[in-house]
Protein backbone atom coordinates (compact mmCIF):
# COMPACT_ATOMS: atom_id res chain seq x y z
CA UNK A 1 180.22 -92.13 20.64
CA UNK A 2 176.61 -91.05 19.61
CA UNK A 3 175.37 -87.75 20.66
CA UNK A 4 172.17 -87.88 22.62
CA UNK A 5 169.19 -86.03 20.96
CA UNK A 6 167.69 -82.79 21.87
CA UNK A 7 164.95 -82.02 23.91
CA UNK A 8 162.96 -80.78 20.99
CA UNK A 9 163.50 -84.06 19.23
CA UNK A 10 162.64 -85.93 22.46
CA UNK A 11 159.44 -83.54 22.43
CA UNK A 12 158.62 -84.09 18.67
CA UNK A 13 158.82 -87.97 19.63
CA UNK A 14 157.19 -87.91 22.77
CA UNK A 15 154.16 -85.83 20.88
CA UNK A 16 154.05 -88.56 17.85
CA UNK A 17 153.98 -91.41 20.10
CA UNK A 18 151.12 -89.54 22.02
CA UNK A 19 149.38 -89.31 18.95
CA UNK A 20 149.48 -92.96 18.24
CA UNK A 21 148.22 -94.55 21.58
CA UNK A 22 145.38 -91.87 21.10
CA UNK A 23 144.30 -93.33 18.00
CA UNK A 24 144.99 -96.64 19.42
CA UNK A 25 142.61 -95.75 22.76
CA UNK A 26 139.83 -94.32 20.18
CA UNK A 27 139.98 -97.53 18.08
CA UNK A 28 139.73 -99.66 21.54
CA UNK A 29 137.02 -96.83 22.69
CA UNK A 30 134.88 -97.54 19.31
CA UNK A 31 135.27 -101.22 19.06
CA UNK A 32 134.15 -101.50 23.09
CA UNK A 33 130.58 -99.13 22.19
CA UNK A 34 129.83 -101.38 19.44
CA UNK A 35 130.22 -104.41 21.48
CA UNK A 36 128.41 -102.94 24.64
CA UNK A 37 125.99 -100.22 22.89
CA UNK A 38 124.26 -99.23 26.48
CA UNK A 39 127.79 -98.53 27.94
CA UNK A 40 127.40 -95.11 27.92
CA UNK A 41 123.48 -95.28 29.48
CA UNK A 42 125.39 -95.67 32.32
CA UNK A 43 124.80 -98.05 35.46
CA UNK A 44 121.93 -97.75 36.67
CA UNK A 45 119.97 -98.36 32.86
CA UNK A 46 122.60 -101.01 32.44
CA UNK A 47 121.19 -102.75 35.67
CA UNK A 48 117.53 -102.55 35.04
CA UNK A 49 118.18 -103.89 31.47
CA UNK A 50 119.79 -106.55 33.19
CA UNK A 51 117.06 -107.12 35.48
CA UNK A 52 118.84 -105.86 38.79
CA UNK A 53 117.92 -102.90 40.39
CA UNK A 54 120.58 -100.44 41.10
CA UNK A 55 121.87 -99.53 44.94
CA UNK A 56 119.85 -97.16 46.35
CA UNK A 57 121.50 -93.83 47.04
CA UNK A 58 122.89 -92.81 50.46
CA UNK A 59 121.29 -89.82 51.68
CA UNK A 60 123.91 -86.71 52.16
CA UNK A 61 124.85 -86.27 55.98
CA UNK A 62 123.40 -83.34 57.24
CA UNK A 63 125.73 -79.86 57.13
CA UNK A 64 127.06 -79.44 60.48
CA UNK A 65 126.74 -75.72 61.69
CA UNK A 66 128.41 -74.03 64.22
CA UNK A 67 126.85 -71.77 66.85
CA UNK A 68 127.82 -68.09 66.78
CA UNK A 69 128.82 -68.46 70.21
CA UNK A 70 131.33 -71.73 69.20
CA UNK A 71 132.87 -69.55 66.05
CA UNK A 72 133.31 -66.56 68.49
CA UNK A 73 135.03 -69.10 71.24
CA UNK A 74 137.49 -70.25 68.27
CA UNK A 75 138.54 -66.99 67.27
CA UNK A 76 139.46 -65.78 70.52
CA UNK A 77 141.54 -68.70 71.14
CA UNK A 78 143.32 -68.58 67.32
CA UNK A 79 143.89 -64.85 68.37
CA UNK A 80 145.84 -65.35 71.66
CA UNK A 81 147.69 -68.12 69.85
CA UNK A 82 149.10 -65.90 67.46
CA UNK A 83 149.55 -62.97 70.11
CA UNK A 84 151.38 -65.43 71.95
CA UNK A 85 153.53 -66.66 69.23
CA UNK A 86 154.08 -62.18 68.04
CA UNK A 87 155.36 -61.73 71.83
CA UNK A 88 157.84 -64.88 71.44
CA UNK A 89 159.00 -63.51 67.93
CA UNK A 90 159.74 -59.97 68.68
């Protein structure tokens, strides 16, 4: 029966084979910039060359704040939780 190889010679493999689908995704990589040359420009250049105009951006939700009063409300609450749960572990 064959012995089954070592984990460095599983490594060594595992690193040679990464080696080769790298090369293989920079040839792809190459050959797909020369045949699209703005791909990189990114979307929104690629759209105006194409004569669309790109969707607008949504505006950012404003930040929600909390009052003082709210925060102080919550931490009383989160402290007689956990004085609670000391008095049931004790």
């Amino acid at each position: 029966m064959k012995s089954s190889p070592t984990s460095s010679l599983l490594t060594e493999l595992a690193e040679k084979g990464a080696a080769v689908r790298a090369a293989e995704l920079r040839s792809e990589l190459a050959s797909l910039e020369s045949a699209f040359p703005k791909i990189r420009e990114g979307v929104t250049t690629v759209a105006r060359a194409n004569g669309r105009t790109p969707p607008p951006a949504t505006a950012a939700a404003p930040k929600r704040r909390m009052s003082a009063a709210a925060r102080k409300r919550i931490g009383d609450a989160a402290r007689r939780r956990w004085a609670k749960w000391r008095a049931t572990q004790s």
